[in-house]
Protein backbone atom coordinates (compact mmCIF):
# COMPACT_ATOMS: atom_id res chain seq x y z
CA UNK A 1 -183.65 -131.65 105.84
CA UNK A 2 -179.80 -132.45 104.82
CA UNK A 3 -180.57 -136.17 105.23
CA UNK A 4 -183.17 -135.31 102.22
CA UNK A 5 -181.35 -133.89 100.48
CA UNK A 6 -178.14 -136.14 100.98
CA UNK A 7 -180.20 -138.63 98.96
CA UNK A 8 -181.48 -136.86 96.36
CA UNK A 9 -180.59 -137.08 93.31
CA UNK A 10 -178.91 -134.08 91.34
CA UNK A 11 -180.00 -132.97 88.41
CA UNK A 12 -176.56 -132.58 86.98
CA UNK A 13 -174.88 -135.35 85.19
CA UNK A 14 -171.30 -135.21 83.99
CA UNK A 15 -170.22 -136.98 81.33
CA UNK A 16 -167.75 -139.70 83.04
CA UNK A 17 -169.69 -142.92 83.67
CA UNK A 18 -171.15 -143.47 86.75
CA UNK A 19 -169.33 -145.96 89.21
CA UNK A 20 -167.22 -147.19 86.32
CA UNK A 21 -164.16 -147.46 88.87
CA UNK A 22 -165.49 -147.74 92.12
CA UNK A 23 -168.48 -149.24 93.71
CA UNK A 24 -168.49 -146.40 96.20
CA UNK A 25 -167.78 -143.58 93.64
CA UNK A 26 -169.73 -142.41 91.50
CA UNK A 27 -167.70 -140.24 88.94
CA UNK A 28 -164.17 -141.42 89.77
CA UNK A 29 -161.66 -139.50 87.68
CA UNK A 30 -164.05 -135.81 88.40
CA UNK A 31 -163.56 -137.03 92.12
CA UNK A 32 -159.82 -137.34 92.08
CA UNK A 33 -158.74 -134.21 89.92
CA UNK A 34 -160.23 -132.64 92.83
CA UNK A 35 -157.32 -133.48 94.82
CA UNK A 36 -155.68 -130.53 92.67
CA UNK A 37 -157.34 -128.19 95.61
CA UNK A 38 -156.45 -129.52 98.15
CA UNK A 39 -152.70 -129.04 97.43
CA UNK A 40 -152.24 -125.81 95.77
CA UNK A 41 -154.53 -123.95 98.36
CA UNK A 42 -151.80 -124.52 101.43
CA UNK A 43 -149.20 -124.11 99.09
CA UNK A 44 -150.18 -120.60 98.04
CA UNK A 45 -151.27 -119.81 101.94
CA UNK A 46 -147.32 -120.57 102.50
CA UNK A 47 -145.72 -119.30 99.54
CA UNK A 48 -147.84 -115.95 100.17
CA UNK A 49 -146.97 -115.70 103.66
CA UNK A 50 -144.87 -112.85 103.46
CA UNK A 51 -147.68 -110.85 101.29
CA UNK A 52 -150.74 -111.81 103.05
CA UNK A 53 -149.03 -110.78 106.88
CA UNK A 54 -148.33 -107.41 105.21
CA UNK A 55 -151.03 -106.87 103.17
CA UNK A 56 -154.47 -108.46 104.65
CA UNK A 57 -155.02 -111.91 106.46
CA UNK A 58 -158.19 -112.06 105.13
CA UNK A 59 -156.71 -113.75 102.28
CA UNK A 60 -156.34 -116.52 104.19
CA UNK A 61 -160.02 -116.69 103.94
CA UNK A 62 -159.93 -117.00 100.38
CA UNK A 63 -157.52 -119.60 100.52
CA UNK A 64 -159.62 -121.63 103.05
CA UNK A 65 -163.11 -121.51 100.35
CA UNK A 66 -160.39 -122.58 97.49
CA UNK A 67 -159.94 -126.07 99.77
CA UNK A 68 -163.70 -126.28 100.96
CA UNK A 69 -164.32 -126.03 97.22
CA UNK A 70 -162.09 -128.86 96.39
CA UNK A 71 -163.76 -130.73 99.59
CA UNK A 72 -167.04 -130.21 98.35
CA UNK A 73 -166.68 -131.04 94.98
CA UNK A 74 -165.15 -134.50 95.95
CA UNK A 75 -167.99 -135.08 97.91
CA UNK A 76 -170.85 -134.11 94.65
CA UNK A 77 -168.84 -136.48 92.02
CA UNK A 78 -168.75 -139.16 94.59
CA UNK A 79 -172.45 -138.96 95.28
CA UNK A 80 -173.85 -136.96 92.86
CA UNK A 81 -176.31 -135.99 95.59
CA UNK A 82 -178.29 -132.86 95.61
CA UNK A 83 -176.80 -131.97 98.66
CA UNK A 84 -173.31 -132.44 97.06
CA UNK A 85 -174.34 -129.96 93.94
CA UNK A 86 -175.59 -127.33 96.54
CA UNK A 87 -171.91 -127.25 99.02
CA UNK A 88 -170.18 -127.51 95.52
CA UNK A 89 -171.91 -124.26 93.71
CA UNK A 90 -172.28 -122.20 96.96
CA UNK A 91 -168.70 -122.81 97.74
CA UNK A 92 -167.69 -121.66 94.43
CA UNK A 93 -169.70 -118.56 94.81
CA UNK A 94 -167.99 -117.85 97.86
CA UNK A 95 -164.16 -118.45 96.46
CA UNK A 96 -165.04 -116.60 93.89
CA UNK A 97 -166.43 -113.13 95.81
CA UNK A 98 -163.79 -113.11 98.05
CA UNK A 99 -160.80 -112.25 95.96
CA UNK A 100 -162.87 -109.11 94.43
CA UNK A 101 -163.78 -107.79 98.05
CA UNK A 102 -160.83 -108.41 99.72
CA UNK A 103 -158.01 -107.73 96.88
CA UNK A 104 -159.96 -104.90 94.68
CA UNK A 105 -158.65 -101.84 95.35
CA UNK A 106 -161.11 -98.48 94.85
CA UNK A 107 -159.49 -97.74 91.99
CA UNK A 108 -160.03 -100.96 90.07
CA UNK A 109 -163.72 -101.80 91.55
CA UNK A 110 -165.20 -99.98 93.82
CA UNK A 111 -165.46 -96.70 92.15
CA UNK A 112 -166.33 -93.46 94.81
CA UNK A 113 -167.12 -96.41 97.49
CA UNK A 114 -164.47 -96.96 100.39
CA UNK A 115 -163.00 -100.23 100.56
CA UNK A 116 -165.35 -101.32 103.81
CA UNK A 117 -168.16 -100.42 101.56
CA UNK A 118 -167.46 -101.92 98.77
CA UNK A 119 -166.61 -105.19 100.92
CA UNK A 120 -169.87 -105.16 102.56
CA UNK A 121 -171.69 -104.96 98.89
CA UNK A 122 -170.63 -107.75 97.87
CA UNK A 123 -170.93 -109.86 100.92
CA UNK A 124 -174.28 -108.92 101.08
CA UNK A 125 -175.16 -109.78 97.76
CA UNK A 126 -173.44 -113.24 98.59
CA UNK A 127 -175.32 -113.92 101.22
CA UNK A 128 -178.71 -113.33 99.16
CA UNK A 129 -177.41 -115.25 96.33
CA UNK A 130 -176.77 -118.27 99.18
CA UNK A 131 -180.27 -118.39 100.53
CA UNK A 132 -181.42 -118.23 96.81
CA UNK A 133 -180.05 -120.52 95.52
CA UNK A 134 -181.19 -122.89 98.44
CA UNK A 135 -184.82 -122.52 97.00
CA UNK A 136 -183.74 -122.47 93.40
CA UNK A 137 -180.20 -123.52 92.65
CA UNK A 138 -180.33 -122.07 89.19
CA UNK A 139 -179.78 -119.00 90.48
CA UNK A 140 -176.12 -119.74 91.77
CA UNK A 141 -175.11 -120.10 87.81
CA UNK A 142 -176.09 -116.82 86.59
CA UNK A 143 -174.41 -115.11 89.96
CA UNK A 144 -171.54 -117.14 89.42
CA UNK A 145 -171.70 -116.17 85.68
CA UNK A 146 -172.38 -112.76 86.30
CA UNK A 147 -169.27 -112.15 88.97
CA UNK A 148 -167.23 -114.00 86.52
CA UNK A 149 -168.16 -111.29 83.94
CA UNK A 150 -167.85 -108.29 86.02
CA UNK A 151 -163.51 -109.65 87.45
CA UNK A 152 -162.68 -110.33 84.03
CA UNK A 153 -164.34 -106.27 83.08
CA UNK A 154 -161.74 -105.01 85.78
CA UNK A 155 -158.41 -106.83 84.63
CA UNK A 156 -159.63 -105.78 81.07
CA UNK A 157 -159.59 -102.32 82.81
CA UNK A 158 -156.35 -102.25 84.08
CA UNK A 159 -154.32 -104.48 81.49
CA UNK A 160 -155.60 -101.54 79.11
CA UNK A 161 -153.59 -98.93 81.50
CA UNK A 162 -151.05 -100.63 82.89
CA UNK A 163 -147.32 -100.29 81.62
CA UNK A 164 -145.95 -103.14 84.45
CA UNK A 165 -144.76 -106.31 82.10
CA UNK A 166 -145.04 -108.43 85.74
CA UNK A 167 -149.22 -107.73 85.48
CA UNK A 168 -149.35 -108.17 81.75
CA UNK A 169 -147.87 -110.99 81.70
CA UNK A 170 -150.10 -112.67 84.70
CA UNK A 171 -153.09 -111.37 83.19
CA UNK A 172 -152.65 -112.94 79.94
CA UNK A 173 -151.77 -116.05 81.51
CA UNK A 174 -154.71 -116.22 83.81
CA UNK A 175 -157.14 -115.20 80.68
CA UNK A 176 -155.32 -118.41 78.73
CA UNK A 177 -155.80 -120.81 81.59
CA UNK A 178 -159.17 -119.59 82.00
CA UNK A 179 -160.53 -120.06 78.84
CA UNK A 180 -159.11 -123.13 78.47
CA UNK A 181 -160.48 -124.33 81.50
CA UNK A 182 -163.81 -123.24 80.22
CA UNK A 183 -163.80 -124.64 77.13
CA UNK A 184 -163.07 -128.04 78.67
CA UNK A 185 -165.95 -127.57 80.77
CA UNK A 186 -168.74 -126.54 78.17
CA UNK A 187 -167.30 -129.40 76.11
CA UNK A 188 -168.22 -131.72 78.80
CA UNK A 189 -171.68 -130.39 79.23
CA UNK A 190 -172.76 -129.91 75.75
CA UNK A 191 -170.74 -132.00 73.50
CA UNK A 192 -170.93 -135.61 76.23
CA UNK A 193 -172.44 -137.48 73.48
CA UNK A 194 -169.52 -137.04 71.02
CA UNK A 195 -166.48 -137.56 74.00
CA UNK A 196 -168.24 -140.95 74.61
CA UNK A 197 -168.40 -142.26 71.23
CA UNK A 198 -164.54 -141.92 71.38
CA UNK A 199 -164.62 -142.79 74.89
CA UNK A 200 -162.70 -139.70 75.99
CA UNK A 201 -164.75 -139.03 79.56
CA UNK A 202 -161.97 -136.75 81.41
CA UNK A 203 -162.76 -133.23 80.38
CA UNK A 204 -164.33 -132.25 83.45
CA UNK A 205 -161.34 -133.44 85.31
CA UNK A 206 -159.18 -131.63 83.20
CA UNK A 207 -161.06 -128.44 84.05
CA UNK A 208 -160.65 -129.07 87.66
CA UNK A 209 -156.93 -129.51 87.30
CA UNK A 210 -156.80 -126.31 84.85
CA UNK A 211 -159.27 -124.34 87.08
CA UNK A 212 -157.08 -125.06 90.29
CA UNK A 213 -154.27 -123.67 88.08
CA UNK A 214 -155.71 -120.66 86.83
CA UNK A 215 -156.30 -120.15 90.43
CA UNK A 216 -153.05 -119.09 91.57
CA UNK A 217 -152.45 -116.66 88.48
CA UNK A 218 -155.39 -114.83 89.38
CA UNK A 219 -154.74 -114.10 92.84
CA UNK A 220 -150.87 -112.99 91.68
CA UNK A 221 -152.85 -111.11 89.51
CA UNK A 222 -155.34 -108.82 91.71
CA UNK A 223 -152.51 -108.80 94.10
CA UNK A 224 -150.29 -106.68 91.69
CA UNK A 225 -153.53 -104.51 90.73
CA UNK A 226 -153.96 -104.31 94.32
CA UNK A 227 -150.49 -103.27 94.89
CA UNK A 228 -150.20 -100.27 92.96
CA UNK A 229 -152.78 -98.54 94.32
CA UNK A 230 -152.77 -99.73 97.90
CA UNK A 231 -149.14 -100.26 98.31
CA UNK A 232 -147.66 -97.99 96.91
CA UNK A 233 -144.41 -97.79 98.15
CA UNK A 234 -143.34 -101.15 98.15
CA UNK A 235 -142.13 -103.32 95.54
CA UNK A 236 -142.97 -106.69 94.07
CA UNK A 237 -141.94 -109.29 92.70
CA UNK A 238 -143.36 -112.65 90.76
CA UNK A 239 -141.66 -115.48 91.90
CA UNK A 240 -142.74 -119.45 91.10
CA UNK A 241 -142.76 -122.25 92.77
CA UNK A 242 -140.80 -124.59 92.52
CA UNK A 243 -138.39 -122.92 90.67
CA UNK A 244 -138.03 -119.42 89.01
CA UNK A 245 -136.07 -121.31 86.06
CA UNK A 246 -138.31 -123.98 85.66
CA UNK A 247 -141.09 -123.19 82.53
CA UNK A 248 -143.91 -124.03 84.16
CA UNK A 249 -144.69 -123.77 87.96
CA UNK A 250 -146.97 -121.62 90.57
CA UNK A 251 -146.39 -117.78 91.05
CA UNK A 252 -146.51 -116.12 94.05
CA UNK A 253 -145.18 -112.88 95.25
CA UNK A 254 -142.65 -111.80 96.97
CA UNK A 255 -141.79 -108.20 98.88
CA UNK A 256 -138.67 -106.50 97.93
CA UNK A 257 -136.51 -104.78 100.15
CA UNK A 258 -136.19 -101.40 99.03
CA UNK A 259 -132.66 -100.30 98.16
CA UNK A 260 -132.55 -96.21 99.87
CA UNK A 261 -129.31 -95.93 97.65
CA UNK A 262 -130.77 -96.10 94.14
């Protein structure tokens, strides 16, 4: 069965030309961009150290479906195998899940359900969603669609309530990178036959690259939501990577010492 499917053909077509670089690759820039992944995932595992040893090392987990997403999308663009499109989507699906059942607290998500509840529901409904989409891979894109909705309800949530300039701030960020990730990506799918008349092929590499990015943000993100209702008492702080004065670079956070004098 995976030999099969190694071979097949996937129905999905981006619209860089096909082994334009590379004998041995099909869509070479989509491949590459991929690399994005595979460096920003560690990074984040280190930089978050500190968070993710007091907070949950589940997050870890998280971090590992961020590479295998990278991974797996490097394999699709180089093949453009069914098998490829499968790993790629249900990867996604699972990077995607984790974050909202590992780092959303009850009082963001899970309404009257405990946290162990709440985790289970959506696991559960990942798993399903995996075996679907096995016997029709359509499904995965209204899942992933449909999660994508239901994060992006919660932040709206809490940006409405929150008075902390730290979570506004990374919220608004994340929303920017986002969409502009997105519209590279629809642009791609939809508008192919006008980027190849001016032979501009890249914006599905540029939406890896912007995706990765937007990555990061998030996580600082749910991390603060996550904070002030499941941690209370401490306080944190948004640091980036590689510099705090530099104006652009990767945020992480970092666990403040609290002063007993003030």
């Amino acid at each position: 069965m995976p030999s099969i499917l190694a071979y097949q053909s996937s129905e999905v077509d981006w619209c860089e030309s096909n082994f334009q670089h590379s004998a041995l690759v099909a869509e070479f820039y989509n491949t590459v961009s991929n690399v994005t992944f595979l460096i920003i995932g560690p990074l984040m595992g280190s930089l978050m150290h500190s968070y993710i040893q007091k907070r949950t090392r589940y997050i870890y987990c998280t971090l590992a479906f961020f590479v295998f997403t990278g991974l797996f999308s490097m394999y699709f663009h180089m093949t453009l195998s069914f098998l490829g499109q499968l790993l790629d989507e249900v990867s996604i699906l699972w990077r995607v899940t984790r974050p909202p059942s590992v780092s959303v607290p009850g009082g963001c998500g899970a309404g009257s359900m405990g946290r162990s509840q709440f985790t289970c529901m959506i696991l559960s409904g990942t798993v399903l969603v995996t075996f679907l989409s096995l016997v029709r891979p359509t499904v995965n894109a209204y899942a992933l669609n449909s999660i994508a909705i239901h994060i992006v309800y919660i932040v709206r949530l809490e940006y409405k309530k929150t008075c902390n300039k730290q979570l506004r701030h990374m919220i608004e960020i994340s929303v920017l990178l986002w969409a502009s990730a997105l519209i590279s990506w629809i642009s791609d799918l939809f508008f192919c036959s006008f980027w190849q008349r001016i032979r501009f092929f890249y914006l599905h590499s540029i939406w890896h690259v912007l995706i990765s990015i937007t990555f990061p943000y998030g996580m600082v993100t749910l991390a603060l939501m996550d904070a002030t209702y499941e941690m209370p008492g401490q306080t944190l702080k948004v640091r980036y990577w590689p510099r705090d004065s530099w104006p652009v670079g990767l945020p992480y956070i970092e666990i403040q010492a609290d002063d007993k004098n003030c």
